[in-house]
Protein backbone atom coordinates (compact mmCIF):
# COMPACT_ATOMS: atom_id res chain seq x y z
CA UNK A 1 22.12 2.97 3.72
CA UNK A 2 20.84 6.27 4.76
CA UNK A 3 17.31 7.38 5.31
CA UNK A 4 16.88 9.02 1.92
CA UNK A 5 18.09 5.56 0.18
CA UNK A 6 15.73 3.68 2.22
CA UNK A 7 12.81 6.20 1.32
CA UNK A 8 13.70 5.29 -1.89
CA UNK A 9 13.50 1.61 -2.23
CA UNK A 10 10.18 2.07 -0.17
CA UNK A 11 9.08 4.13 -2.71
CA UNK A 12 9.78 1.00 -4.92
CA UNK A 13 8.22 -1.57 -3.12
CA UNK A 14 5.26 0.78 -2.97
CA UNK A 15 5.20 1.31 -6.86
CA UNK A 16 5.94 -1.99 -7.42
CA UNK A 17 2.75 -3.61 -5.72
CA UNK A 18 0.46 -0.43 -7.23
CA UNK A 19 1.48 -1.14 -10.41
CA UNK A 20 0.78 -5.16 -10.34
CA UNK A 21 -2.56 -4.68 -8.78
CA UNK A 22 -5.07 -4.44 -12.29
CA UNK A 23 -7.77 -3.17 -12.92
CA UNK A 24 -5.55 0.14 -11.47
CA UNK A 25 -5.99 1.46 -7.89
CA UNK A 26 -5.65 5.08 -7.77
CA UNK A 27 -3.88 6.23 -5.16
CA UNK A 28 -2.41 9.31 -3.29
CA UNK A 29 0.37 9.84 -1.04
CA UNK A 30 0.01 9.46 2.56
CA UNK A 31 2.21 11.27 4.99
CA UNK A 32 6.40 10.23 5.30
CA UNK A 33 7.02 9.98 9.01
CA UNK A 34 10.93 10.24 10.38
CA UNK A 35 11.97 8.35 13.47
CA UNK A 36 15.15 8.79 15.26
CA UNK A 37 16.37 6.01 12.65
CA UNK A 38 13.75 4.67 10.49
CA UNK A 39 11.82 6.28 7.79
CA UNK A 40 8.03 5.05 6.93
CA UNK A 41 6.27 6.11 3.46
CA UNK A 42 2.68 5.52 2.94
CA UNK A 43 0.02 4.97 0.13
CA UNK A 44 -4.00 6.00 0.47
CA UNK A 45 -6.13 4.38 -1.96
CA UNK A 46 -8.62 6.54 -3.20
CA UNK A 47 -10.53 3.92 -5.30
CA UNK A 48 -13.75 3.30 -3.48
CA UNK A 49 -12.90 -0.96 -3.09
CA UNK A 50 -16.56 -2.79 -1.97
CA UNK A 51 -16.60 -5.39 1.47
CA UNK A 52 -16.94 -7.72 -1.83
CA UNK A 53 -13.84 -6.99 -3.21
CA UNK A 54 -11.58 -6.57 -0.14
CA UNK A 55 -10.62 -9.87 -0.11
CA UNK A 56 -9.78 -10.13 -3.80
CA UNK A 57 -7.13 -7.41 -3.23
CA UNK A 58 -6.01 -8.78 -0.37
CA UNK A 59 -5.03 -11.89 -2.07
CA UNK A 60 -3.17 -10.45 -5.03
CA UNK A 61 -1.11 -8.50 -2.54
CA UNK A 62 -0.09 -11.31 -0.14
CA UNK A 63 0.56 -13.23 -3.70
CA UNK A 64 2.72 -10.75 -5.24
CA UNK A 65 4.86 -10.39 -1.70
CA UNK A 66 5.42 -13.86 -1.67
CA UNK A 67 6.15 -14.47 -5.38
CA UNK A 68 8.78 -11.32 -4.05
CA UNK A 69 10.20 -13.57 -1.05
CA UNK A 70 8.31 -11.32 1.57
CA UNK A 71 7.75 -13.29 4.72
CA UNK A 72 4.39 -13.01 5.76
CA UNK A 73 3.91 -11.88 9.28
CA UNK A 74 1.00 -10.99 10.35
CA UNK A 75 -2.52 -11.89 8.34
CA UNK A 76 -5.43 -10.59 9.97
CA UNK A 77 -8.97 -12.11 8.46
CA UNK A 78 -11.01 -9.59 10.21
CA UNK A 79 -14.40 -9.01 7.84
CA UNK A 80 -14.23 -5.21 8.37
CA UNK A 81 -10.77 -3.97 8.29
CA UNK A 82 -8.47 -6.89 7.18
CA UNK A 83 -4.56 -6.26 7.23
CA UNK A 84 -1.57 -8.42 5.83
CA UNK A 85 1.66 -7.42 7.08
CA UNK A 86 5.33 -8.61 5.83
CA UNK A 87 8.80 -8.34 5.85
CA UNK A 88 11.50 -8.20 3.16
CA UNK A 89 14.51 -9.97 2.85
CA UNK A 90 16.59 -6.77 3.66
CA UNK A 91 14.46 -5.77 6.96
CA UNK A 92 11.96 -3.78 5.40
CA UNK A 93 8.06 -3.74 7.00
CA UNK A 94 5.49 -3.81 4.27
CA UNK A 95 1.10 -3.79 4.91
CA UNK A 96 -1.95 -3.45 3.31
CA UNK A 97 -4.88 -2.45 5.72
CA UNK A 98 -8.12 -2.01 5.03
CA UNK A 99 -9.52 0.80 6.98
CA UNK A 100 -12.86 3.09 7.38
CA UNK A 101 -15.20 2.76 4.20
CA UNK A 102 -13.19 0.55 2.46
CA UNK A 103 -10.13 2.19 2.17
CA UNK A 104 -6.99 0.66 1.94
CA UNK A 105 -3.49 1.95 2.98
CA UNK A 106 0.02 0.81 2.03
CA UNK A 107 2.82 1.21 4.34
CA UNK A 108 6.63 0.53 4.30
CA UNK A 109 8.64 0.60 7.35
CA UNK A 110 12.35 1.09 7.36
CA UNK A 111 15.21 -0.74 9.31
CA UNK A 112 16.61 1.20 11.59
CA UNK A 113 19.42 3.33 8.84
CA UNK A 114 22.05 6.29 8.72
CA UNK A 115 20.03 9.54 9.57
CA UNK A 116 20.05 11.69 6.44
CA UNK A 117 17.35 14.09 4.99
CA UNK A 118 14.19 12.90 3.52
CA UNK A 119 13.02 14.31 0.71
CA UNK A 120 9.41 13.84 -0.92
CA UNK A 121 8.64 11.00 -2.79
CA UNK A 122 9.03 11.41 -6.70
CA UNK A 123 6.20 8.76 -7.61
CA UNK A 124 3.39 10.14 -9.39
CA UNK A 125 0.57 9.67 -7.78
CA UNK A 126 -2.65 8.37 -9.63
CA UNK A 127 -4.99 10.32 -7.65
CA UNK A 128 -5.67 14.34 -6.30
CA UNK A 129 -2.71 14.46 -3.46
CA UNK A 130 -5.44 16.80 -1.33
CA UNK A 131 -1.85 19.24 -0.70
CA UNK A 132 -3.34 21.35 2.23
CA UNK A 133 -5.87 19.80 3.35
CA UNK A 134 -5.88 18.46 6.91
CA UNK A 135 -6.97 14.85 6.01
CA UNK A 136 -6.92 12.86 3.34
CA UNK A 137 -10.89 11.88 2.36
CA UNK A 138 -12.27 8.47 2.37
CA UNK A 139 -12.36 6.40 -0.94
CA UNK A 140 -14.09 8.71 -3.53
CA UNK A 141 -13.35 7.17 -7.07
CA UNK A 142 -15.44 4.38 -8.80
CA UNK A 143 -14.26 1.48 -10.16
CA UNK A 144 -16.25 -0.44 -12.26
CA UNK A 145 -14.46 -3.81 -10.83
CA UNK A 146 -12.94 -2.60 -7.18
CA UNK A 147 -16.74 -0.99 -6.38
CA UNK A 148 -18.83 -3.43 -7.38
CA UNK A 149 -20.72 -5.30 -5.30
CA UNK A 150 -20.44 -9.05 -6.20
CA UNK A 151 -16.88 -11.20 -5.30
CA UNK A 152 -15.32 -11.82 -8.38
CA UNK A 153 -13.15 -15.04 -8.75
CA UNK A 154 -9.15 -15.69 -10.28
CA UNK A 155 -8.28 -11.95 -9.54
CA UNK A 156 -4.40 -11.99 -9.97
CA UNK A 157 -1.23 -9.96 -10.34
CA UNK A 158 -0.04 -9.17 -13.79
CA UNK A 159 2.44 -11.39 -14.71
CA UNK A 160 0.61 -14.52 -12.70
């Protein structure tokens, strides 16, 4: 596999967890980082998701991985920024952290693959991709279920 395959089925992995996750998180690219031999492609959500909430996404993520066969490795309950990493059955690193206001960030890691151009992702992204800008903004698009304010209970992937 080179890196442009691998960018690829990280692109799937990401889609495939966006697209479970109802109601819809909109989301924008984050930036695709190169190593000497790995390749890592990232996700920003730009739904605003309340400290009530957090967890509910959380736990439709680390379902859907595991309903995948992703080993969990890493699940970190912290209240303010909570994180759940894993690992795929063909080497790949996959997380979900929670970070500044709310805002959670996808990530896939590559094995360590043939060197090879990367070229953009093709997924459409569901939110403004902020092209120029220096930084991407914190979470700036309501959701009447991801913003509110009260825990909601039996949140699950389609398809559960």
């Amino acid at each position: 596999m080179d890196m442009q395959a691998a960018a690829e089925r990280s692109d799937a992995i990401l889609d495939d967890v966006l697209r479970e996750i109802r109601p819809e998180l909109r989301w924008t690219h984050g930036p695709t980082t190169v190593g000497s031999c790995d390749v890592s492609r990232r996700r920003v959500v730009m739904t605003d998701i309340s400290a009530s909430r957090r967890g509910n996404l959380l736990g439709v993520v680390d379902r859907f991985w595991r309903t995948r066969g992703y080993r969990m490795t890493v699940v970190n309950n912290d209240a303010e920024f909570p994180a759940i990493y894993a690992r795929t059955s063909d080497g790949f690193g996959v997380r979900l952290r929670i970070g500044g206001q709310g805002q959670a960030f996808f990530q896939v890691d590559t094995p360590c693959v043939r060197e090879s151009e990367v070229a953009d992702s093709t997924s459409q992204a569901t939110a403004p991709l902020y092209e120029g800008m220096e930084l991407i903004p914190r979470p700036n698009i309501h959701s009447d279920f991801w913003s509110a304010q009260t825990p909601e209970v039996g949140v699950t992937a389609r398809g559960d």
